[in-house]
C-alpha atoms as a PDB file:
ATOM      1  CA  UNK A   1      16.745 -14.573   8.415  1.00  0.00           C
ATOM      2  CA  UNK A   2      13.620 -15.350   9.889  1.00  0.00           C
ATOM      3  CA  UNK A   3      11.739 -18.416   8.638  1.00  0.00           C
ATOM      4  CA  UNK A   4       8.925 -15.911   7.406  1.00  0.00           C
ATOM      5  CA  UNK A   5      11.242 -13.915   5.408  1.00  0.00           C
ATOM      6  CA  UNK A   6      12.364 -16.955   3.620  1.00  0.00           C
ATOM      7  CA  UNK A   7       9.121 -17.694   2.888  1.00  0.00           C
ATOM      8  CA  UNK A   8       7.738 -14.228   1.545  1.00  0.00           C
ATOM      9  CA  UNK A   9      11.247 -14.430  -1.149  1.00  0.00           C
ATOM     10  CA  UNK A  10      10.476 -17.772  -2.373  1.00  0.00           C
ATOM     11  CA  UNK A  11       7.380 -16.504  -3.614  1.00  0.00           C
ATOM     12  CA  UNK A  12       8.045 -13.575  -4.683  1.00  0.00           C
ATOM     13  CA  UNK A  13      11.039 -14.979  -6.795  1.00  0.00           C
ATOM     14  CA  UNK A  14       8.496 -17.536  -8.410  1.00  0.00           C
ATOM     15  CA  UNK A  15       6.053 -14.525  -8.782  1.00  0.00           C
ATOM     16  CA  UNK A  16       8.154 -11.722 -10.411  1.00  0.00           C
ATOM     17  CA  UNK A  17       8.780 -10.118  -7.201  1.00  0.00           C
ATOM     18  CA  UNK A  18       5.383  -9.641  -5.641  1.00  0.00           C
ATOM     19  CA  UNK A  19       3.844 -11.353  -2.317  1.00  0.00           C
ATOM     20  CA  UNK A  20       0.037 -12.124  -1.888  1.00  0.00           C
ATOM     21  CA  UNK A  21      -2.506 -13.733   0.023  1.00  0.00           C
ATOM     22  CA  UNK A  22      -3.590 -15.393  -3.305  1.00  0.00           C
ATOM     23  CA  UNK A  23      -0.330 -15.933  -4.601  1.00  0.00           C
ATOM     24  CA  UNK A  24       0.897 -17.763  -1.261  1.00  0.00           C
ATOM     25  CA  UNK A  25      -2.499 -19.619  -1.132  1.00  0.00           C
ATOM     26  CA  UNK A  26      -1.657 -21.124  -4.331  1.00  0.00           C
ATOM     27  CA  UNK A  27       2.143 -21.974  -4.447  1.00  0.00           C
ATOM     28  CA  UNK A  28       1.225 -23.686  -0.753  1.00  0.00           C
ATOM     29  CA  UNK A  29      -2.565 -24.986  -0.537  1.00  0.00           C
ATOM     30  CA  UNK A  30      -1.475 -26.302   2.470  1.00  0.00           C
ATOM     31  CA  UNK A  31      -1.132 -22.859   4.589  1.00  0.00           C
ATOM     32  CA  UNK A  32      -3.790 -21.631   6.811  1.00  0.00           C
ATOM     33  CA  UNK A  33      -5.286 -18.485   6.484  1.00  0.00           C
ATOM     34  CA  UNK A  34      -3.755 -17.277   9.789  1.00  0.00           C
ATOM     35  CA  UNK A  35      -0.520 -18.861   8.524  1.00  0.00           C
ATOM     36  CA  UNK A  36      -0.461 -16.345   5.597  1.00  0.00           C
ATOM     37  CA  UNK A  37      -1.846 -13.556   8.219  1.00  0.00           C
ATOM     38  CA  UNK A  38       1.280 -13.735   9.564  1.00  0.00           C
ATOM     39  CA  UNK A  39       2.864 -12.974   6.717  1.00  0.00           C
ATOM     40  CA  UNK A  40       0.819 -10.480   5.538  1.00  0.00           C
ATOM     41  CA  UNK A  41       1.869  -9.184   9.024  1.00  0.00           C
ATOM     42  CA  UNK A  42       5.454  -9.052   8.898  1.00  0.00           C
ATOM     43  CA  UNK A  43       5.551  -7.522   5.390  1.00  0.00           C
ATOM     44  CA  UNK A  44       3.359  -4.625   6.853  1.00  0.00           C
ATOM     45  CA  UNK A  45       5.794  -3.899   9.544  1.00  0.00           C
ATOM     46  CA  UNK A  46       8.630  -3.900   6.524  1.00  0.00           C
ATOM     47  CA  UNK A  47       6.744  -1.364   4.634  1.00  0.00           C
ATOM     48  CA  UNK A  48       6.529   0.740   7.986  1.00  0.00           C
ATOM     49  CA  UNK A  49      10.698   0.885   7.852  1.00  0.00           C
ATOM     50  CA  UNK A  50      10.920   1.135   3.540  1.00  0.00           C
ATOM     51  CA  UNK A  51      12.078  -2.506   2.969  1.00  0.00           C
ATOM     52  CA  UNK A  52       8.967  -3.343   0.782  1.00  0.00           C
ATOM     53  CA  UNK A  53       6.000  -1.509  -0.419  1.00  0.00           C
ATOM     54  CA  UNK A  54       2.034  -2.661  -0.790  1.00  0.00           C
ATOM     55  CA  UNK A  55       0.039  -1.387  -4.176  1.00  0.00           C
ATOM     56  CA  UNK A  56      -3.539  -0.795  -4.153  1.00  0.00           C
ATOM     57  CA  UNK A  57      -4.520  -3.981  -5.044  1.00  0.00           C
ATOM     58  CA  UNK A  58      -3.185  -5.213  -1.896  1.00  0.00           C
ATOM     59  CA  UNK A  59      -0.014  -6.727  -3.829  1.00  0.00           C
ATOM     60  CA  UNK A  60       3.232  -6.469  -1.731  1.00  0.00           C
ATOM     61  CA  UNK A  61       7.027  -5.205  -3.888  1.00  0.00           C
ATOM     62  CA  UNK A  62       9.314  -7.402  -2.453  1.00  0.00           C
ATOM     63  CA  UNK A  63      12.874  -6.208  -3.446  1.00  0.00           C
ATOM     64  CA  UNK A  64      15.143  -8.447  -4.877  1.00  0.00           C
ATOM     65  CA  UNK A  65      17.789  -8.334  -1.950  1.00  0.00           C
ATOM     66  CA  UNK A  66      14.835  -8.621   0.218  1.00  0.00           C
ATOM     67  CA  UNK A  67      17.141 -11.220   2.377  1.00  0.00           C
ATOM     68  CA  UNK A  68      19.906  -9.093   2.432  1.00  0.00           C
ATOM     69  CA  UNK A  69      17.664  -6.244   3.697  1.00  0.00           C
ATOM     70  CA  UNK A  70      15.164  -8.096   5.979  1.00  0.00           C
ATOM     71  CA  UNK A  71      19.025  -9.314   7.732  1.00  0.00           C
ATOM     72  CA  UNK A  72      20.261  -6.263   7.816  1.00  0.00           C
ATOM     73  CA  UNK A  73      17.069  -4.555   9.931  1.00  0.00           C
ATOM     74  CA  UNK A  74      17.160  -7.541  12.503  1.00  0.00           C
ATOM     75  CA  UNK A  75      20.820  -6.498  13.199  1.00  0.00           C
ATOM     76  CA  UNK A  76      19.901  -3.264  13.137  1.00  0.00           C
ATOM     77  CA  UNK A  77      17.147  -3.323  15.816  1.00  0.00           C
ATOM     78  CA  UNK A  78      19.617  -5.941  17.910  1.00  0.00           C
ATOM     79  CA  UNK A  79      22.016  -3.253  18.098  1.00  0.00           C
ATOM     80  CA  UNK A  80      19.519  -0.168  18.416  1.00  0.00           C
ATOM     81  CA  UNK A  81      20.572   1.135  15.461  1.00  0.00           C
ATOM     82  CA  UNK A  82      19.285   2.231  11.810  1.00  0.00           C
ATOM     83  CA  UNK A  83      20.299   2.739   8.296  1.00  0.00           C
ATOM     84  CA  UNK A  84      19.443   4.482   4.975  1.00  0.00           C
ATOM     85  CA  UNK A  85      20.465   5.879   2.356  1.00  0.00           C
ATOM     86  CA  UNK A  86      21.098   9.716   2.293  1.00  0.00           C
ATOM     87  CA  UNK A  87      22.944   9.637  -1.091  1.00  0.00           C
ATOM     88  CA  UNK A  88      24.015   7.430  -4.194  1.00  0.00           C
ATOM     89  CA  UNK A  89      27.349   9.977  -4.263  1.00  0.00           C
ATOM     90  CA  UNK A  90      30.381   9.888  -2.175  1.00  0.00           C
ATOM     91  CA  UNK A  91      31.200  13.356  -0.411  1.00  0.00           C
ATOM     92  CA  UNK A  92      34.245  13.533  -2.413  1.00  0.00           C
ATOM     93  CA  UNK A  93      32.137  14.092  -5.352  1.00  0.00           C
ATOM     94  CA  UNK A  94      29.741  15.921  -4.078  1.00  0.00           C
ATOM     95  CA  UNK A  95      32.152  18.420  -2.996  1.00  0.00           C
ATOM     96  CA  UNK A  96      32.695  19.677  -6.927  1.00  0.00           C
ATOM     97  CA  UNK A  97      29.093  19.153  -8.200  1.00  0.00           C
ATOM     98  CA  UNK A  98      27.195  21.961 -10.006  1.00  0.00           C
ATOM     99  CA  UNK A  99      24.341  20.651  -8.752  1.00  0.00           C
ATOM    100  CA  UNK A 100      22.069  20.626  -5.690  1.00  0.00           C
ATOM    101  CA  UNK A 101      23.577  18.215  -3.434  1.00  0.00           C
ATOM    102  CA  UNK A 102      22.951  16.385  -0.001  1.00  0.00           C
ATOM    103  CA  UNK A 103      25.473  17.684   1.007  1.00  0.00           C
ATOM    104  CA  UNK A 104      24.217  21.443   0.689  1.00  0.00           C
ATOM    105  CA  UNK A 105      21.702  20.207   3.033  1.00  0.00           C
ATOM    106  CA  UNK A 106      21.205  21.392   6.608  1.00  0.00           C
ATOM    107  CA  UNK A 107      21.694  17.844   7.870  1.00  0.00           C
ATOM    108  CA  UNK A 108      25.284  17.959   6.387  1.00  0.00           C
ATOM    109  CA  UNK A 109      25.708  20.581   9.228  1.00  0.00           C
ATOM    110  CA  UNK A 110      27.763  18.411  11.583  1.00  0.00           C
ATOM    111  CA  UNK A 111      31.002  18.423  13.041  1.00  0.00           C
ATOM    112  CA  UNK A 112      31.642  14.909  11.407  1.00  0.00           C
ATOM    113  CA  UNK A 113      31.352  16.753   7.793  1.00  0.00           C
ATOM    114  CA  UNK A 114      32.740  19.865   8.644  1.00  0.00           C
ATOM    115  CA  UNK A 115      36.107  19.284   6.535  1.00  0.00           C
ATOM    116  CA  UNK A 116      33.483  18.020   3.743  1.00  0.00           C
ATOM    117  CA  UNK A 117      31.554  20.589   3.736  1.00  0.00           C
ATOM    118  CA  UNK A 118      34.255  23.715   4.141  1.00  0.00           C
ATOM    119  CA  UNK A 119      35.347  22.243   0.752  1.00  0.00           C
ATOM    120  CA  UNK A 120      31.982  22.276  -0.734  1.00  0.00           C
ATOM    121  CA  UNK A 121      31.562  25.627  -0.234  1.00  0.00           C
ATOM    122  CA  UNK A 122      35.361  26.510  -1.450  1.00  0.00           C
ATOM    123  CA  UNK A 123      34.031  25.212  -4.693  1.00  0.00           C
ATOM    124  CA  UNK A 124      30.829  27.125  -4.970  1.00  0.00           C
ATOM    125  CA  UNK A 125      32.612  30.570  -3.951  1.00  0.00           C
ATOM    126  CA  UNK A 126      34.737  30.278  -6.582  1.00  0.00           C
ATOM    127  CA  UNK A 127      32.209  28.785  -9.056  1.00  0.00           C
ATOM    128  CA  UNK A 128      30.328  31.755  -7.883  1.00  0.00           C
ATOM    129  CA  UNK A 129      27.464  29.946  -7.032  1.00  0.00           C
ATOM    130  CA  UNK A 130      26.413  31.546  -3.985  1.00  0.00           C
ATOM    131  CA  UNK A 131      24.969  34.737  -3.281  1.00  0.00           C
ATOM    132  CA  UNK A 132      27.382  37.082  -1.609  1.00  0.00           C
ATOM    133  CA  UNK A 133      28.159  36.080   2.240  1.00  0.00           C
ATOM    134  CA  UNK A 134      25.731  33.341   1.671  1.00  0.00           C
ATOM    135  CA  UNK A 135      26.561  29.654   2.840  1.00  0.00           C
ATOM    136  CA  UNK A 136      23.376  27.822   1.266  1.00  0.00           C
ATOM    137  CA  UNK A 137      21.145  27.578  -1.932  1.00  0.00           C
ATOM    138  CA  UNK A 138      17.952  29.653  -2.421  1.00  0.00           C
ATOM    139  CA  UNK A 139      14.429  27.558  -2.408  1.00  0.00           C
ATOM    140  CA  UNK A 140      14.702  28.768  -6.137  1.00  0.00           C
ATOM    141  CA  UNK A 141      18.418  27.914  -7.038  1.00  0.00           C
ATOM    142  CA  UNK A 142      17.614  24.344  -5.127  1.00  0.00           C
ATOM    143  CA  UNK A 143      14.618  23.651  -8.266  1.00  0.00           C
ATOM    144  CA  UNK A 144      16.541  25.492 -10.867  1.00  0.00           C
ATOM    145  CA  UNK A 145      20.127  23.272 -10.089  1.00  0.00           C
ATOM    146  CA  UNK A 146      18.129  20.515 -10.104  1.00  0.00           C
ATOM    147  CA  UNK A 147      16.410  20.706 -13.279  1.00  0.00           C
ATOM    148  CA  UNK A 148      19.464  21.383 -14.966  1.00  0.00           C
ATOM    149  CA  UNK A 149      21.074  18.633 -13.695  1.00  0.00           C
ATOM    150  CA  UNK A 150      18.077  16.127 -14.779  1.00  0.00           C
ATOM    151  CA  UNK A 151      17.850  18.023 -18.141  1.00  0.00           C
ATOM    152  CA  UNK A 152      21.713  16.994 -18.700  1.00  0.00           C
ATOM    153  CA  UNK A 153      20.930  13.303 -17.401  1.00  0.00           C
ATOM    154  CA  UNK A 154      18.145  13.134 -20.276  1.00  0.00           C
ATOM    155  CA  UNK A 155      19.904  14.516 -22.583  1.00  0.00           C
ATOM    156  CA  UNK A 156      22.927  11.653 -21.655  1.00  0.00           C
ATOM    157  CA  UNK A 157      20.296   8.962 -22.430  1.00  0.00           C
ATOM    158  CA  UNK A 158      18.868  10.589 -25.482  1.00  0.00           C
ATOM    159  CA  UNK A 159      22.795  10.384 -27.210  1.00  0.00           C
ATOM    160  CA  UNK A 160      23.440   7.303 -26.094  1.00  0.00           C
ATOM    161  CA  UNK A 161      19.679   5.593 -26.940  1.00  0.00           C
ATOM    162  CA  UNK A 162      18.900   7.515 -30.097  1.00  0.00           C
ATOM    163  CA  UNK A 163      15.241   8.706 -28.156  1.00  0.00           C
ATOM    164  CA  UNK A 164      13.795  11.592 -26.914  1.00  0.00           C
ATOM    165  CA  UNK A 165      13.269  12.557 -23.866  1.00  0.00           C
ATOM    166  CA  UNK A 166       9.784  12.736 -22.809  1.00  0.00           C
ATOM    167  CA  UNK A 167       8.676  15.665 -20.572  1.00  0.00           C
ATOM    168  CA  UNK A 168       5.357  14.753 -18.390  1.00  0.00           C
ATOM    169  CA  UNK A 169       2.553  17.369 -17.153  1.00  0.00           C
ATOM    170  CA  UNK A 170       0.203  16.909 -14.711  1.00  0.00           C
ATOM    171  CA  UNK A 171      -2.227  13.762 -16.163  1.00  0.00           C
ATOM    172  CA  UNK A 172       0.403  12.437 -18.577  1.00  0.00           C
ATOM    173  CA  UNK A 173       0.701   8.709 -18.997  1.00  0.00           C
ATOM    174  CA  UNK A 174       3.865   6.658 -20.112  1.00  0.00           C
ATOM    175  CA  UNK A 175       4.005   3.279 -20.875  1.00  0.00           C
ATOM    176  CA  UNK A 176       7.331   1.447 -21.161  1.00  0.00           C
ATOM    177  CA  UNK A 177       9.496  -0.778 -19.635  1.00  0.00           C
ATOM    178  CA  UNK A 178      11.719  -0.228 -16.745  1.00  0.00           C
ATOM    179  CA  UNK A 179      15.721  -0.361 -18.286  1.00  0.00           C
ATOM    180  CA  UNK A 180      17.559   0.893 -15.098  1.00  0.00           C
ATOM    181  CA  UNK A 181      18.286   3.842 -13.314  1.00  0.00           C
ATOM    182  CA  UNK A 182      20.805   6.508 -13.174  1.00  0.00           C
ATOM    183  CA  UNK A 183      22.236   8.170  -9.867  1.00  0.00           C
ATOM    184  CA  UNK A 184      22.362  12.074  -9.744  1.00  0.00           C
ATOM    185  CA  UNK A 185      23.058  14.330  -6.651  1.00  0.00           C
ATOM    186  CA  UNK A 186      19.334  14.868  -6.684  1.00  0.00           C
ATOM    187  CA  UNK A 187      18.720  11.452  -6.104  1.00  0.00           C
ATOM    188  CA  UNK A 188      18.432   7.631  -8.084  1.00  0.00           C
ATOM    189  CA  UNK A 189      15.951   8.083 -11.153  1.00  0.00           C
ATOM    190  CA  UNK A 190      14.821   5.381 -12.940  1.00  0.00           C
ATOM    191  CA  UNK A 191      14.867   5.069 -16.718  1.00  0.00           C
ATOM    192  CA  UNK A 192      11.852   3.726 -18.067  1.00  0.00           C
ATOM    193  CA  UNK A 193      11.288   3.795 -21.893  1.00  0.00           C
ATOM    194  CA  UNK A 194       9.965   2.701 -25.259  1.00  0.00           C
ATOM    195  CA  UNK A 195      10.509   2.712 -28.689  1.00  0.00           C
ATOM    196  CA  UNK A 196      10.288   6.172 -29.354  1.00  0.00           C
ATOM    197  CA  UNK A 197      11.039   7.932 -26.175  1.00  0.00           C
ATOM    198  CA  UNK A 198      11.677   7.481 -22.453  1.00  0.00           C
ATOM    199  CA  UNK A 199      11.533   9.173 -18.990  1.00  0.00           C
ATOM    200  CA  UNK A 200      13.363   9.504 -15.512  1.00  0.00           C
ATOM    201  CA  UNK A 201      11.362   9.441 -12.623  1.00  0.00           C
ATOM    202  CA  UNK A 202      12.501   8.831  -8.540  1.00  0.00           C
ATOM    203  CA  UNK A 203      13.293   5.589  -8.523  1.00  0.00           C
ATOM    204  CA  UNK A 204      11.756   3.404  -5.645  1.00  0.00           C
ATOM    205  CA  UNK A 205      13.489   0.666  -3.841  1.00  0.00           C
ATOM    206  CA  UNK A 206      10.124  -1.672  -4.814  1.00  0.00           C
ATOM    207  CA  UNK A 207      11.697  -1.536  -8.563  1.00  0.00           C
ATOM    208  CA  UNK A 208      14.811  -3.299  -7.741  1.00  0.00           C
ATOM    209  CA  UNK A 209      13.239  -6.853  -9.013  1.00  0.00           C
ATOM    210  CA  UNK A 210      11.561  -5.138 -11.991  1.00  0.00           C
ATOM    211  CA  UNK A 211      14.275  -4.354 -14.457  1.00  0.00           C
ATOM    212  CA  UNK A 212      12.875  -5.242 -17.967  1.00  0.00           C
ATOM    213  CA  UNK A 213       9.245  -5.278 -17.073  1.00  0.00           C
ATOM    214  CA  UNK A 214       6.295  -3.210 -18.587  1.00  0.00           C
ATOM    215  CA  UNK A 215       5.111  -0.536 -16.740  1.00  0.00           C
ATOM    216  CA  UNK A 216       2.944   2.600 -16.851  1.00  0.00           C
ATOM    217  CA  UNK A 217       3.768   6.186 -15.256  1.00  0.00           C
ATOM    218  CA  UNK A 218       1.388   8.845 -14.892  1.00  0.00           C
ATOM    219  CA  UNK A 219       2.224  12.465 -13.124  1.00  0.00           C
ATOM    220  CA  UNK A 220      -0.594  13.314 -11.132  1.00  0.00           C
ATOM    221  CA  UNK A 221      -1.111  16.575  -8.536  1.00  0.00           C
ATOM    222  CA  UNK A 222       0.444  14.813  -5.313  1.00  0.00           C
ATOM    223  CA  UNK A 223       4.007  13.156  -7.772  1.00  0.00           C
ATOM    224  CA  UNK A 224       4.653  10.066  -9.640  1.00  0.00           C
ATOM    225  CA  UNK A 225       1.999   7.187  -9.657  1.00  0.00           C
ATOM    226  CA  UNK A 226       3.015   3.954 -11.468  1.00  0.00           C
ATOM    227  CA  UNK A 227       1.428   0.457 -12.009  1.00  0.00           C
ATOM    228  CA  UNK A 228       3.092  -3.002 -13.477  1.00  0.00           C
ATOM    229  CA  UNK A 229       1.862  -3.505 -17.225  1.00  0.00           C
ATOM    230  CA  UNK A 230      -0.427  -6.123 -18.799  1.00  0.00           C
ATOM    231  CA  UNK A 231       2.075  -8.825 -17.957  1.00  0.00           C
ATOM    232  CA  UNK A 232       1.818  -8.355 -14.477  1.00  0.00           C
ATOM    233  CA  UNK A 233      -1.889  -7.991 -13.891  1.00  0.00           C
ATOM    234  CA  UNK A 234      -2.153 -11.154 -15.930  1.00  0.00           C
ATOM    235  CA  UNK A 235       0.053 -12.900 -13.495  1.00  0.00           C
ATOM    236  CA  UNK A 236      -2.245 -11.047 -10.356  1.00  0.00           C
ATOM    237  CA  UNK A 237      -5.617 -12.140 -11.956  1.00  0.00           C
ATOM    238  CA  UNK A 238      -4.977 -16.220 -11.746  1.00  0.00           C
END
């Protein structure tokens, strides 16, 4: 790993997984304000490829296999090559999902996946799932499969926790803590909740280092907004 690298998960790991100029200036009084430029530089060109992401406030998520990851992308650009993640399911078990998968997806379409995906739709003609000659979902079977399958997630979590599960309209707020996440065909959602309730949202790879932490949700126009809680702003406001 670059020396940089190291640097940017030393602090974060001392700083609850966040990277700033002020937080750097402080654990090394020493470092030059080009020094920390640099930095500031290299997590910037991370963001640009998903590895970490930069709040408002200027504060940089920095994962907690941020090594791992930052290692991984070197190789990757040594080699010309690069990786993510296109689902949390194998294609074995996407073949016999009621649900709307990636594999049901138009990039599935290769001759790679073509055993994987002549099984897939064996299951949903016989399931009945698909419109007559049809090979694919409907825009509105797509939203409809998918709310059914988070609807049976929450309702998973509401058994197990003893909550409800809380439902969020455009300008909704949630407060809670993150607790973990949950893998669907859909996508990962992470569980964040309180005492009385709690809520799935897309998780994002930022919240890897913030299981357990406070955090508030709100649903605006554009999708999910969140923010760290009152224990992290205290720890951005020394």
């Amino acid at each position: 790993p670059r020396r940089a690298d190291r640097t940017i998960a030393e602090i974060a790991d001392r700083s609850g997984g966040i990277w700033s100029d002020a937080l750097h200036a402080e654990t090394d009084p020493g470092a030059t304000s080009e020094y920390r430029l640099a930095h500031k530089r290299r997590l910037e060109a991370l963001r640009r490829v998903g590895i970490v992401e930069r709040t408002a406030e200027g504060v940089w998520e920095v994962p907690e296999d941020f090594i791992e990851r930052t290692a991984a992308y070197e190789g990757q650009r040594a080699r010309g090559l690069k990786l993510r993640t296109l689902s949390w399911m194998s294609l074995e078990r996407q073949a016999s999902l009621k649900a709307d998968t990636w594999l049901d997806r138009a990039a599935a379409n290769h001759p790679g996946l073509a055993a994987q995906r002549a099984a897939r739709l064996a299951f949903l003609r016989r399931e009945e799932m698909l419109a007559p000659g049809a090979d694919s979902f409907t825009d509105s079977q797509r939203a409809e499969l998918r709310r059914s399958e988070l609807q049976g997630a929450e309702a998973r979590q509401a058994s197990s926790s003893g909550r409800q599960a809380v439902s969020m309209q455009v300008g909704d707020r949630f407060d809670g803590r993150l607790e973990g996440h949950v893998n669907l065909a859909q996508g990962r959602m992470a569980i964040i909740g309180n005492d009385k309730g709690f809520v799935m949202v897309p998780w994002r790879d930022a919240l890897g280092r913030q299981i357990g932490r406070a955090l508030t949700i709100e649903r605006t126009a554009r999708g999910i907004g969140w923010t760290m809680g009152l224990e992290r702003h205290r720890g951005l406001s020394r």
